[in-house]
C-alpha atoms as a PDB file:
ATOM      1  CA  UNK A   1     -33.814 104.976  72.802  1.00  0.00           C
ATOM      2  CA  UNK A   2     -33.701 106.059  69.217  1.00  0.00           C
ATOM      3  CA  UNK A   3     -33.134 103.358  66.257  1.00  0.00           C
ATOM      4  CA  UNK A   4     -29.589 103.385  65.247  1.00  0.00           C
ATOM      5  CA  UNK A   5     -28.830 104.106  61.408  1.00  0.00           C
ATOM      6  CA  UNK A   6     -26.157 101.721  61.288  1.00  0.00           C
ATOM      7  CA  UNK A   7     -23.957  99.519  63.894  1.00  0.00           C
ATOM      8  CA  UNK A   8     -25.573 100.094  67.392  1.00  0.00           C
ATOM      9  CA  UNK A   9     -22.259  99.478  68.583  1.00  0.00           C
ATOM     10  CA  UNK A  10     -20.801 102.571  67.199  1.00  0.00           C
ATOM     11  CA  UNK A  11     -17.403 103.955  66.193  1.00  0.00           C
ATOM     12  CA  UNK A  12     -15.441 102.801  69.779  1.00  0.00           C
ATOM     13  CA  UNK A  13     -12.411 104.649  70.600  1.00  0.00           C
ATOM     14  CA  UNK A  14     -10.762 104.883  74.435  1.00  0.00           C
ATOM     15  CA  UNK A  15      -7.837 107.443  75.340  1.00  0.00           C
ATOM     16  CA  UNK A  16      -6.156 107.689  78.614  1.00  0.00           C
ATOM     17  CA  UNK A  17      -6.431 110.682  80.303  1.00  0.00           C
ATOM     18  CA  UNK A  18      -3.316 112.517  81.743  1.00  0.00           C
ATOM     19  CA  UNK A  19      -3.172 112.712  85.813  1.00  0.00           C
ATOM     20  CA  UNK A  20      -4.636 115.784  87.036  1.00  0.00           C
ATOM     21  CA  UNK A  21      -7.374 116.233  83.771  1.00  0.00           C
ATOM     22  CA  UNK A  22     -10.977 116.620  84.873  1.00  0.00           C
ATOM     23  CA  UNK A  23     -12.801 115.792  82.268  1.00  0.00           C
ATOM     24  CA  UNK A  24     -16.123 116.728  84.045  1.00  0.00           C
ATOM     25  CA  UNK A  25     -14.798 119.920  84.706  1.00  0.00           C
ATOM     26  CA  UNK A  26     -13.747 120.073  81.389  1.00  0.00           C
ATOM     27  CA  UNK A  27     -16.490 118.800  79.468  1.00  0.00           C
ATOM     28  CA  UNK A  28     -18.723 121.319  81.784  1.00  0.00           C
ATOM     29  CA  UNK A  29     -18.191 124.099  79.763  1.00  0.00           C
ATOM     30  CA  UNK A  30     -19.764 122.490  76.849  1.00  0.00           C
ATOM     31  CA  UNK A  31     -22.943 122.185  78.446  1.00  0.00           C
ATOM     32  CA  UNK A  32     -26.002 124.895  78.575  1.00  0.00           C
ATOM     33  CA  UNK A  33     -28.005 124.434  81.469  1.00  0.00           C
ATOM     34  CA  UNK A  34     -29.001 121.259  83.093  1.00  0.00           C
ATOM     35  CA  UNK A  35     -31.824 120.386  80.509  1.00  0.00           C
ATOM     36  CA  UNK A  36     -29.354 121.547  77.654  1.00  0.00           C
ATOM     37  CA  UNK A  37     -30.792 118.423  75.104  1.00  0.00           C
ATOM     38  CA  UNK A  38     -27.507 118.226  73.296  1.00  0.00           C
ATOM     39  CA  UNK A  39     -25.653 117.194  76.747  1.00  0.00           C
ATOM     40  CA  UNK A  40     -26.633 114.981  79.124  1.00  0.00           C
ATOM     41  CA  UNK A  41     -25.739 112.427  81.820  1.00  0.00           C
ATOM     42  CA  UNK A  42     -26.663 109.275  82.484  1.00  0.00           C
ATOM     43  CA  UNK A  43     -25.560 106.222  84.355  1.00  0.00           C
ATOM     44  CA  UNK A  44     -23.742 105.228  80.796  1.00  0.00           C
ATOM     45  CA  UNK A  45     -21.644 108.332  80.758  1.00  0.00           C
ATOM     46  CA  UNK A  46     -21.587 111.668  79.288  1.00  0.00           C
ATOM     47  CA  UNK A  47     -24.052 112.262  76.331  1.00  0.00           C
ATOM     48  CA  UNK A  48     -23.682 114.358  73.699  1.00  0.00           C
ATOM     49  CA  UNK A  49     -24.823 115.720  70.074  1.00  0.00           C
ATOM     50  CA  UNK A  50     -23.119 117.996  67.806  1.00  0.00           C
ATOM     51  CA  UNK A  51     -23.120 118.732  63.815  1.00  0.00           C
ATOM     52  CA  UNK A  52     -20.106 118.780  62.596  1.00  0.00           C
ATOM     53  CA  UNK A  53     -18.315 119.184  59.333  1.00  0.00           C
ATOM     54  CA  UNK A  54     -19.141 115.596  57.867  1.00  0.00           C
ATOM     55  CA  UNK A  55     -23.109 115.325  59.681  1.00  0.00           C
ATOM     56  CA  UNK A  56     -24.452 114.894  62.843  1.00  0.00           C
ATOM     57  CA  UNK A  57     -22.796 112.768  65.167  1.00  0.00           C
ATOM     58  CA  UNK A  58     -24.047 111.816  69.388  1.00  0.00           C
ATOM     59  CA  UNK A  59     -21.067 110.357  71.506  1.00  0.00           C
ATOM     60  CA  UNK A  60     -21.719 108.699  74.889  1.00  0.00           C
ATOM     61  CA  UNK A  61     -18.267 108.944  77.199  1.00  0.00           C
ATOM     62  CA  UNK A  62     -17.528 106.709  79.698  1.00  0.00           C
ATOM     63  CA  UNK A  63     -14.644 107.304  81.869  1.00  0.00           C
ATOM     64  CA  UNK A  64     -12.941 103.774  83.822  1.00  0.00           C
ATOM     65  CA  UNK A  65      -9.911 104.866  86.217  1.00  0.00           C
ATOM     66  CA  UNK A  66      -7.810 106.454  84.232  1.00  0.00           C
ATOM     67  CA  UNK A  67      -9.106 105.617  80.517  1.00  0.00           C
ATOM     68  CA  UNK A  68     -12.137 107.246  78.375  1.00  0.00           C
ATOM     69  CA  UNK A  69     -14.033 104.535  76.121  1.00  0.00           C
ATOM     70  CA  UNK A  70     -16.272 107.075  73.847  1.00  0.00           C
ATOM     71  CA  UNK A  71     -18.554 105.191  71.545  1.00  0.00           C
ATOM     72  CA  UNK A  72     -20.049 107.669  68.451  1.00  0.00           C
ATOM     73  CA  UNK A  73     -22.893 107.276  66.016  1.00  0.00           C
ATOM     74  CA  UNK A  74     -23.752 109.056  63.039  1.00  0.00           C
ATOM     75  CA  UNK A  75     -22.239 110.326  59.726  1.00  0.00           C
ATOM     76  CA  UNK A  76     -19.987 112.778  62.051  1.00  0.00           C
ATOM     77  CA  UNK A  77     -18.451 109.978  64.221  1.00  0.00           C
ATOM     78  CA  UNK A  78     -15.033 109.767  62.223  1.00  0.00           C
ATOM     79  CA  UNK A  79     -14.431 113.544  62.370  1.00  0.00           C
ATOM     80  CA  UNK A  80     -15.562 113.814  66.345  1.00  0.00           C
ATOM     81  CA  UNK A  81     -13.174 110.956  67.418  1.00  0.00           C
ATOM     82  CA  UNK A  82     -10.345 112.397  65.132  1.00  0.00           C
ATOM     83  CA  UNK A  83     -11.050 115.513  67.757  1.00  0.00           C
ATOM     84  CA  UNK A  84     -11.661 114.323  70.561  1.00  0.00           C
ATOM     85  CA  UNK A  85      -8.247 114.874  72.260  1.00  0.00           C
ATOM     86  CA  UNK A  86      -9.005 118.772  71.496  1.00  0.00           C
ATOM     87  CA  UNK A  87     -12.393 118.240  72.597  1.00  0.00           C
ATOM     88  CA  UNK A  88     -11.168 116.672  76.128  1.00  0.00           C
ATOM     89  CA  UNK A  89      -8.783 119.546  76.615  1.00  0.00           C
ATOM     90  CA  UNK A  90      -5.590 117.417  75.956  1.00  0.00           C
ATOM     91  CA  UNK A  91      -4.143 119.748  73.384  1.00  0.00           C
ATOM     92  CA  UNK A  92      -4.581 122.320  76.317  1.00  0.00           C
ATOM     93  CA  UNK A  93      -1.068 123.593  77.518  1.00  0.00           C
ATOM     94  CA  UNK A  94      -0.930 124.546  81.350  1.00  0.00           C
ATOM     95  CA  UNK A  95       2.315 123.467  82.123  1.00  0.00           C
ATOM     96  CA  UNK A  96       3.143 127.008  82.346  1.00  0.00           C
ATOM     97  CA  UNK A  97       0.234 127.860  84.736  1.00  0.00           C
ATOM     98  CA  UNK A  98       2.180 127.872  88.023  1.00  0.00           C
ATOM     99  CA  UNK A  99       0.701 130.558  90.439  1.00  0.00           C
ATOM    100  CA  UNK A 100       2.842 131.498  93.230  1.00  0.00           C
ATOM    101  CA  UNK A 101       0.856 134.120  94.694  1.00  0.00           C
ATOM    102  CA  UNK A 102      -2.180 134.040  96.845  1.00  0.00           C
ATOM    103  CA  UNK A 103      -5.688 133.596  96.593  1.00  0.00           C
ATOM    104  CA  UNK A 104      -5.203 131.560  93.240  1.00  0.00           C
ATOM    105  CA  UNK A 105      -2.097 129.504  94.375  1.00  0.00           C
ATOM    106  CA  UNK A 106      -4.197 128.451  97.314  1.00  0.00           C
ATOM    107  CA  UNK A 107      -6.892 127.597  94.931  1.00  0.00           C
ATOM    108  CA  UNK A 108      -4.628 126.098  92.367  1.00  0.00           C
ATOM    109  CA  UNK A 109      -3.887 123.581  95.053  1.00  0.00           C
ATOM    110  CA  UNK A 110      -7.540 122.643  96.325  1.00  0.00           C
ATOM    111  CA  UNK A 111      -9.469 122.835  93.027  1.00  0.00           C
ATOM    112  CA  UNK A 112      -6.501 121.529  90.784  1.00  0.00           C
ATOM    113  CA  UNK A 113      -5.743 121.416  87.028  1.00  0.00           C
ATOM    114  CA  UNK A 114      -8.086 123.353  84.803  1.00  0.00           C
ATOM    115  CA  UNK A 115      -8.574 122.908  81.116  1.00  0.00           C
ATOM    116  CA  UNK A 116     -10.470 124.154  78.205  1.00  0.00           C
ATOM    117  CA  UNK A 117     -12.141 122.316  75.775  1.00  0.00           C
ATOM    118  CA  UNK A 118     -11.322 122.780  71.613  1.00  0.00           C
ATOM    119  CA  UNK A 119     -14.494 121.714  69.428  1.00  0.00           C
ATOM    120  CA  UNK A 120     -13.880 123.594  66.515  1.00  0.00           C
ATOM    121  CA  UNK A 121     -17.489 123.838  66.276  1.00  0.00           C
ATOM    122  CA  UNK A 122     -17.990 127.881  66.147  1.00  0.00           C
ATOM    123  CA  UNK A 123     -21.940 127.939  65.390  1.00  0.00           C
ATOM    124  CA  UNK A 124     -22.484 125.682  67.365  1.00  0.00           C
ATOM    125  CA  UNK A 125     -20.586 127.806  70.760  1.00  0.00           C
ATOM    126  CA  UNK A 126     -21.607 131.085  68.933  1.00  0.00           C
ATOM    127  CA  UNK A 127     -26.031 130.418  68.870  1.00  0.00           C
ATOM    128  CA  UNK A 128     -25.847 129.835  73.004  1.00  0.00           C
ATOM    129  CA  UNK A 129     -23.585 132.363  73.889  1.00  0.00           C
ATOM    130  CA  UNK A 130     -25.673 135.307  71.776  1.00  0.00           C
ATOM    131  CA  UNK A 131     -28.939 133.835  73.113  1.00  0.00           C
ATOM    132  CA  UNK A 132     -26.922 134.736  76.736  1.00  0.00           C
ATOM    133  CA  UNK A 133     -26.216 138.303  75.772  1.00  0.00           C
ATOM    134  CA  UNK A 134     -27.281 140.969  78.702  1.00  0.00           C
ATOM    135  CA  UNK A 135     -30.057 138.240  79.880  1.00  0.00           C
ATOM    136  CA  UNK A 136     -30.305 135.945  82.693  1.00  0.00           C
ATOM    137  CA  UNK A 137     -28.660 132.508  82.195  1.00  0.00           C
ATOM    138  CA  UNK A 138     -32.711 131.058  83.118  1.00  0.00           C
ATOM    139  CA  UNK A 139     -34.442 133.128  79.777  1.00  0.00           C
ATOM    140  CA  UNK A 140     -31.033 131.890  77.836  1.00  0.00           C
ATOM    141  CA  UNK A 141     -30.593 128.535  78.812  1.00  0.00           C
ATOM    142  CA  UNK A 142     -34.768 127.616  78.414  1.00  0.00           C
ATOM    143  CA  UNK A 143     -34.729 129.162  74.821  1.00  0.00           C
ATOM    144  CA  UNK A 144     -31.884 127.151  74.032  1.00  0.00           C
ATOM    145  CA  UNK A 145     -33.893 124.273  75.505  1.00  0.00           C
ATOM    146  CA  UNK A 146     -37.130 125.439  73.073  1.00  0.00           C
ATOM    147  CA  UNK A 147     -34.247 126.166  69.570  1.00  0.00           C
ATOM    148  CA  UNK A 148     -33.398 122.642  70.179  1.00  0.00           C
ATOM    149  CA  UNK A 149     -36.563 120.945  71.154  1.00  0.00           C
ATOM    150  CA  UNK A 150     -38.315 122.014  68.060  1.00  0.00           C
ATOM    151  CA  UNK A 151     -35.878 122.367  65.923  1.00  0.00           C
ATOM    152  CA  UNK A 152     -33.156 120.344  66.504  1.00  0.00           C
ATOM    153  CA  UNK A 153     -32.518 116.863  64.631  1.00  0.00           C
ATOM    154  CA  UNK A 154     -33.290 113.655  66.336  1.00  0.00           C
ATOM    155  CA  UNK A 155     -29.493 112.263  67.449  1.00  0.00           C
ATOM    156  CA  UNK A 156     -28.187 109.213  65.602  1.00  0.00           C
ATOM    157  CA  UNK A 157     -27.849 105.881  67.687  1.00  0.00           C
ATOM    158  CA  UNK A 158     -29.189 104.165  70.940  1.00  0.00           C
ATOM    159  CA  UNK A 159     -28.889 107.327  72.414  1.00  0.00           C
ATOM    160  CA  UNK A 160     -31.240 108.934  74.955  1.00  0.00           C
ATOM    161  CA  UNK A 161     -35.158 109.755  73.642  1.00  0.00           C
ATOM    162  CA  UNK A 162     -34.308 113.487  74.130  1.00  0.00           C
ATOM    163  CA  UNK A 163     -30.836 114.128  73.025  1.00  0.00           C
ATOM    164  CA  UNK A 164     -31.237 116.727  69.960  1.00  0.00           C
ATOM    165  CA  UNK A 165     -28.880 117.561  67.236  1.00  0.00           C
ATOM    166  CA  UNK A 166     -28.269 121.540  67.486  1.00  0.00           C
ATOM    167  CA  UNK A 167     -29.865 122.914  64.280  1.00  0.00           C
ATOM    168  CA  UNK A 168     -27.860 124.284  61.180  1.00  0.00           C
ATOM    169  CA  UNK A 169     -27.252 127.667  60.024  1.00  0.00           C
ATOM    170  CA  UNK A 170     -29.535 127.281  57.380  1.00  0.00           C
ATOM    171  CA  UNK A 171     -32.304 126.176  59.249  1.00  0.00           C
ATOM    172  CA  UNK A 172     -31.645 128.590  61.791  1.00  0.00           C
ATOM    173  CA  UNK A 173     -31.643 131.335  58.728  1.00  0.00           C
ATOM    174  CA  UNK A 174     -35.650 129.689  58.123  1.00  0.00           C
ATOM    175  CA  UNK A 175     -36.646 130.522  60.947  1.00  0.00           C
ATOM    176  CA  UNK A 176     -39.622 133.097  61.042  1.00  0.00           C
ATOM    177  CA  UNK A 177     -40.243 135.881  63.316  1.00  0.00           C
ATOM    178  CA  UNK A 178     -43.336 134.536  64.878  1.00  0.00           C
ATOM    179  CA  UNK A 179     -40.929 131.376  65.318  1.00  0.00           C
ATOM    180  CA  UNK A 180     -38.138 132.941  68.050  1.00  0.00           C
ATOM    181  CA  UNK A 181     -40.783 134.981  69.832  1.00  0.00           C
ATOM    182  CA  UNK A 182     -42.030 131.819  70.781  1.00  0.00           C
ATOM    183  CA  UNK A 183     -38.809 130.411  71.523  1.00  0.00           C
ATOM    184  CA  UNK A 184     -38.688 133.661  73.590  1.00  0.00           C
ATOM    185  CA  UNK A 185     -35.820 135.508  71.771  1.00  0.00           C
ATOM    186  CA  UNK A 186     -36.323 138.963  70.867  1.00  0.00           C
ATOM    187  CA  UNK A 187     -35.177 140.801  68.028  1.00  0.00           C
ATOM    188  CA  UNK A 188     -31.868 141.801  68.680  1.00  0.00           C
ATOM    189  CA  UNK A 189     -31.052 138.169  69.408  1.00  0.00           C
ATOM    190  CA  UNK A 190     -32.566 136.810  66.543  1.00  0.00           C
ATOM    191  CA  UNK A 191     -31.276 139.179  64.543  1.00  0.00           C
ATOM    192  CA  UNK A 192     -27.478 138.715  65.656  1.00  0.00           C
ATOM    193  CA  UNK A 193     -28.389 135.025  65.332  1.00  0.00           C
ATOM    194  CA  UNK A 194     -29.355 135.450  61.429  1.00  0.00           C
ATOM    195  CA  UNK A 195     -26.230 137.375  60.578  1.00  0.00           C
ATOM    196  CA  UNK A 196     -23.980 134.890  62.436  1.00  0.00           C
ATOM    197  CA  UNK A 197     -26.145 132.182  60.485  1.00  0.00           C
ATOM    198  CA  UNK A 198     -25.073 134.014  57.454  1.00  0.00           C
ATOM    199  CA  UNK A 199     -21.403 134.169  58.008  1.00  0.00           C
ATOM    200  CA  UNK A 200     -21.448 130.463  59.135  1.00  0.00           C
ATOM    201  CA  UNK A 201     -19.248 129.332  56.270  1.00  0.00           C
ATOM    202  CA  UNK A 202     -16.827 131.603  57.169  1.00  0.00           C
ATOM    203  CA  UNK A 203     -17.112 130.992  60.728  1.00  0.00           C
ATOM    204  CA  UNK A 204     -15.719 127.671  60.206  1.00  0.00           C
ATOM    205  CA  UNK A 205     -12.639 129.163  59.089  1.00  0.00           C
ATOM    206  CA  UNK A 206     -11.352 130.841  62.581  1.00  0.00           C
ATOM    207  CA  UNK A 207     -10.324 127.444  63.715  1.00  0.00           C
ATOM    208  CA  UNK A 208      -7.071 127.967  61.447  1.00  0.00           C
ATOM    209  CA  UNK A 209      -6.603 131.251  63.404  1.00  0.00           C
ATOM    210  CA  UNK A 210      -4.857 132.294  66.900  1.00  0.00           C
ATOM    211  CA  UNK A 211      -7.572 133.174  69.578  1.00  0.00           C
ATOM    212  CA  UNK A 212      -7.030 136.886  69.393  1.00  0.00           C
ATOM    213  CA  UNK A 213      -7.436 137.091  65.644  1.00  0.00           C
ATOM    214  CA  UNK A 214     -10.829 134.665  65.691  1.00  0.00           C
ATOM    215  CA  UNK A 215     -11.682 136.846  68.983  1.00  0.00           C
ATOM    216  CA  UNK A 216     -11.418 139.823  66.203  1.00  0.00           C
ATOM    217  CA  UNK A 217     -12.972 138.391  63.430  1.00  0.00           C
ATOM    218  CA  UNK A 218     -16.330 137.173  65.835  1.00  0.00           C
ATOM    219  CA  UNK A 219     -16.595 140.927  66.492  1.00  0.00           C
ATOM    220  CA  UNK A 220     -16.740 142.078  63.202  1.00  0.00           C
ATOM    221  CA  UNK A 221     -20.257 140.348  63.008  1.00  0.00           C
ATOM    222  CA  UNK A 222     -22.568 143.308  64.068  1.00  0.00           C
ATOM    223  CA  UNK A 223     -24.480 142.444  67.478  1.00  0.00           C
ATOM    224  CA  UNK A 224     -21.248 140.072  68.730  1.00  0.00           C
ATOM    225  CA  UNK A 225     -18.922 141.802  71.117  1.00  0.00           C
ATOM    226  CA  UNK A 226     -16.222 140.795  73.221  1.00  0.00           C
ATOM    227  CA  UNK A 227     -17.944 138.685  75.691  1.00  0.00           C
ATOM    228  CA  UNK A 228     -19.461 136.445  72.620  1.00  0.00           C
ATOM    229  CA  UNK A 229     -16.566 136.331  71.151  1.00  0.00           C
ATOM    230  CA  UNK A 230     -14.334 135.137  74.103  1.00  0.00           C
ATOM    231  CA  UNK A 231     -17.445 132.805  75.470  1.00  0.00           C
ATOM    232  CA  UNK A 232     -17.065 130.716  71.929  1.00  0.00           C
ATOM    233  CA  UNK A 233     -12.979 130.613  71.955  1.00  0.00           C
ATOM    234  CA  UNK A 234     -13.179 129.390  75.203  1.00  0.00           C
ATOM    235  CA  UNK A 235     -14.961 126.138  73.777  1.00  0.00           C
ATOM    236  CA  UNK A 236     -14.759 125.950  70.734  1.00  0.00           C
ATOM    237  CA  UNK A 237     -10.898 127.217  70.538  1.00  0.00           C
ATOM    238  CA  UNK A 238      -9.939 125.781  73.772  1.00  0.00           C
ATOM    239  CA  UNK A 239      -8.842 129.769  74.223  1.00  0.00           C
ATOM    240  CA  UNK A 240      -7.133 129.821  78.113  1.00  0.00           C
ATOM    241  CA  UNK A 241      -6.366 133.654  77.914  1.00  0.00           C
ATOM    242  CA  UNK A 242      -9.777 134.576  76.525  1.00  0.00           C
ATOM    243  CA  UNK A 243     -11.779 136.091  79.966  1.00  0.00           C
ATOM    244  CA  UNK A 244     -15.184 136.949  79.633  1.00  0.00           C
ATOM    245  CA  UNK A 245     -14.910 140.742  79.785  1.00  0.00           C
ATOM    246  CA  UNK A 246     -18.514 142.420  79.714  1.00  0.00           C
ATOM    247  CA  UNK A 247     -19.637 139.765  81.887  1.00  0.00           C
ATOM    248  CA  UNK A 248     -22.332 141.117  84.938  1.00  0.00           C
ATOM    249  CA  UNK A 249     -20.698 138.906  87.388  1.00  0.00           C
ATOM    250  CA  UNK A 250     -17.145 137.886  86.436  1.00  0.00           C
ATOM    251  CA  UNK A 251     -15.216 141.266  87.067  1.00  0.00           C
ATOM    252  CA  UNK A 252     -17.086 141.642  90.660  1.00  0.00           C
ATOM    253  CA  UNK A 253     -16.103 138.080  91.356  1.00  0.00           C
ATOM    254  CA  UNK A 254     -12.060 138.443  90.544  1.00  0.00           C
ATOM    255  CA  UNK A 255     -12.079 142.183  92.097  1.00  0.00           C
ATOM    256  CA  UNK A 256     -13.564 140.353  95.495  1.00  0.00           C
ATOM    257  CA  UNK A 257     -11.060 137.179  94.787  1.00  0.00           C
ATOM    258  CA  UNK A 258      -8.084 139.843  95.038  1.00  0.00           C
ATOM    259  CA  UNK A 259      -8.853 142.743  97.065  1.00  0.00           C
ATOM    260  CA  UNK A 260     -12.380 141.643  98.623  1.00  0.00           C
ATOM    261  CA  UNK A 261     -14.027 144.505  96.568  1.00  0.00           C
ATOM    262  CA  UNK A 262     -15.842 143.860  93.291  1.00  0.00           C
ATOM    263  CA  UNK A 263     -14.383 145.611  90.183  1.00  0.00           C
ATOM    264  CA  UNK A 264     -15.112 146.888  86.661  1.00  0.00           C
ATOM    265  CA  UNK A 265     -13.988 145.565  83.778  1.00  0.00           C
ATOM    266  CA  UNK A 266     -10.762 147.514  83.002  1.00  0.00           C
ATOM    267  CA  UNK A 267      -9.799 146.704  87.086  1.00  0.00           C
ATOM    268  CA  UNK A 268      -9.883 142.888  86.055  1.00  0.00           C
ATOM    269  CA  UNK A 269      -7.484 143.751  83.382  1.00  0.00           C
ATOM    270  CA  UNK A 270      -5.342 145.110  85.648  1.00  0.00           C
ATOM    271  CA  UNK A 271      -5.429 142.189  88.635  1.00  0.00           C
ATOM    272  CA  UNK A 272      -5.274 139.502  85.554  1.00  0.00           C
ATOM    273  CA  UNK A 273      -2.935 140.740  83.723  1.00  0.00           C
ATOM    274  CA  UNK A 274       0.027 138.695  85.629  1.00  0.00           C
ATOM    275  CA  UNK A 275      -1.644 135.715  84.864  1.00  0.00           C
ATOM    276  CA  UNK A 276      -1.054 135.862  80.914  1.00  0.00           C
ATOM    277  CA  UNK A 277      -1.587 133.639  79.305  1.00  0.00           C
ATOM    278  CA  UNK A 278      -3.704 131.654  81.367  1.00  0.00           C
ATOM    279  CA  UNK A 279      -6.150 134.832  82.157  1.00  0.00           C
ATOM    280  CA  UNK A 280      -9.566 132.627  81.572  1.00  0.00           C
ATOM    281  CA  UNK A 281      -7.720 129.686  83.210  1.00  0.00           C
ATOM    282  CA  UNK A 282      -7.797 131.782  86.794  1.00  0.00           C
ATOM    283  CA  UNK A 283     -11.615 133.036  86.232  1.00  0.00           C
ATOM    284  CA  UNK A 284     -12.187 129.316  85.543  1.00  0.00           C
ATOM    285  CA  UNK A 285     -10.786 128.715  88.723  1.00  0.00           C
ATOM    286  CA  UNK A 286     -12.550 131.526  90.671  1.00  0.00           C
ATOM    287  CA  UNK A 287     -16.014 129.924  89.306  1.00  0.00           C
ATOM    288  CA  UNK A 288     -14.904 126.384  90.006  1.00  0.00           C
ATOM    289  CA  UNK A 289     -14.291 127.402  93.682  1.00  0.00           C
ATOM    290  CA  UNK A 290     -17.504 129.677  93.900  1.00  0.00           C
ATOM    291  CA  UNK A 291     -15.698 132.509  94.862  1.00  0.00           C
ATOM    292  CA  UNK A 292     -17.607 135.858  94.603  1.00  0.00           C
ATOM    293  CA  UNK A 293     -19.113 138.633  96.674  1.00  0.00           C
ATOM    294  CA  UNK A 294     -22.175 138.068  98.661  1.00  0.00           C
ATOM    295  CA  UNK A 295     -25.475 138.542  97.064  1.00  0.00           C
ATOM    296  CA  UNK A 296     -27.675 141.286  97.683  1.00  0.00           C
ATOM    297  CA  UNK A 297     -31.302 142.361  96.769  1.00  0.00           C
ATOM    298  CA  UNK A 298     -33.831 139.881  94.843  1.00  0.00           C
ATOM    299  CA  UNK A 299     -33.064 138.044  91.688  1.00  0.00           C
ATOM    300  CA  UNK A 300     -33.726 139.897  88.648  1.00  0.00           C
ATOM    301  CA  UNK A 301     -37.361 139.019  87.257  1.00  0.00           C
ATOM    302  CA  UNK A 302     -37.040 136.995  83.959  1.00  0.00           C
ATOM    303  CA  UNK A 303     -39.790 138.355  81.715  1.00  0.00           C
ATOM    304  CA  UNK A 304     -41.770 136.149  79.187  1.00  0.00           C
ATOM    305  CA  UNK A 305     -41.669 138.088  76.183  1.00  0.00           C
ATOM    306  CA  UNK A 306     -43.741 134.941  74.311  1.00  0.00           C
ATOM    307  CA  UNK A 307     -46.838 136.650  76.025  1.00  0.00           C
ATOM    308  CA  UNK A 308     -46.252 140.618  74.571  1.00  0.00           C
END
């Protein structure tokens, strides 16, 4: 456990969670592979470490019946508990979300409520999902591991010895070459990385905006498309209607949901489109309840480009 840098009781807050909110499920978005070092459980509760607005802040959540205690350290604590409720997906409207046809009624019933989490934290949703573009999850998720590993600030409070602070935009910006090709990002990534470092001040500003229009604004940044763009609104807008078009898996799995074919992107479109807007809110379901077409062939290799 790491030294505290003030109370090592914390800032203590406790919510109660409407029926039918998963927080799990909910919080599961927010997390980037099982060794991600800014999210972890333990028998405590839910870890976690973010930089927000006011500092660096870790948060351990512990969930009793039907009430959340969540106990935060650091110079961000005031500004994470004044969010958590977005954080937790409260602020998350589904009471329109009512499907009446088959499969996702069917699944509406077994898997239950789904929402999406609001962090307001852009960077820190935007690094992750870039480091994901057209790679497998394995090369993004263990360079995220590496980013945070080496560069990530130690988490404030009794926290767990490996919890990490995601780095800044400016120390992202500092970052050499020779540095991401040994966190095994090539240049494209890095590259998109730096410019969204660049633009992070501005970044912070699509939180005042409507999904679409941040969706919009992401895009603008050369090297983001719509797939970045709608991975961060999910989280860190809490965007429902915000699918992951672009995706290599996500169109087969709603085509083979609905017609037991896979599909191409502008098919999705056309089987989600009833579903406005709660579009994401049915893919979340669809990947909740493992739905998708049978695999075939071998796993795609997952090169280590540390060694060219």
């Amino acid at each position: 456990m790491s030294d505290p840098p003030g109370s090592a009781a914390g800032l203590r807050h406790v919510l109660t969670l409407p029926d039918g909110l998963d927080l799990d499920r909910t919080l599961g978005l927010l997390r980037y592979g099982s060794g991600d070092p800014a999210f972890m459980r333990t028998p405590e509760g839910i870890w976690r470490a973010s930089l927000t607005p006011e500092g660096p802040v870790s948060i351990c959540i512990t969930q009793r019946r039907g009430d959340v205690e969540v106990r935060a350290w650091g110079s961000g604590a005031e500004w994470i508990v004044a969010n958590l409720s977005a954080m937790f997906g409260l602020d998350d409207d589904d009471s329109t979300f009512r499907p009446d046809t088959e499969p996702i009624r069917d699944l509406y019933r077994r898997i239950g409520r789904v929402h999406f989490p609001r962090t307001e934290l852009i960077f820190e949703s935007l690094v992750p999902a870039i480091l994901s573009q057209k790679i497998t999850g394995k090369e993004a998720f263990g360079s995220w591991r590496m980013l945070l590993h080496k560069y990530g600030g130690v988490a404030p409070g009794p926290v767990p010895d490996r919890l990490r602070v995601p780095p800044s935009p400016a120390q992202v910006r500092a970052l050499a070459d020779w540095d991401w090709h040994q966190l095994g990002v090539d240049r494209a990534h890095r590259e998109t990385i730096r410019r969204a470092a660049g633009a992070a001040n501005s970044l912070d500003r699509l939180t005042t905006l409507p999904a679409d229009e941040a969706i919009a604004k992401l895009m603008s940044i050369r090297g983001i498309g719509l797939w970045t763009a709608s991975e961060v609104a999910q989280r860190a807008l809490g965007a429902a209607d915000a699918p992951s078009f672009g995706d290599y898996h996500v169109p087969s799995t709603v085509g083979y949901a609905f017609t037991g074919e896979p599909t191409d992107d502008e098919g999705m479109a056309r089987l989600l489109a009833p579903y406005r807007p709660h579009r994401g809110r049915v893919v979340r379901l669809l990947e909740l309840a493992r739905v998708g077409p049978p695999r075939r062939g071998p796993r795609r290799t997952v090169p280590d480009y540390r060694r060219f």
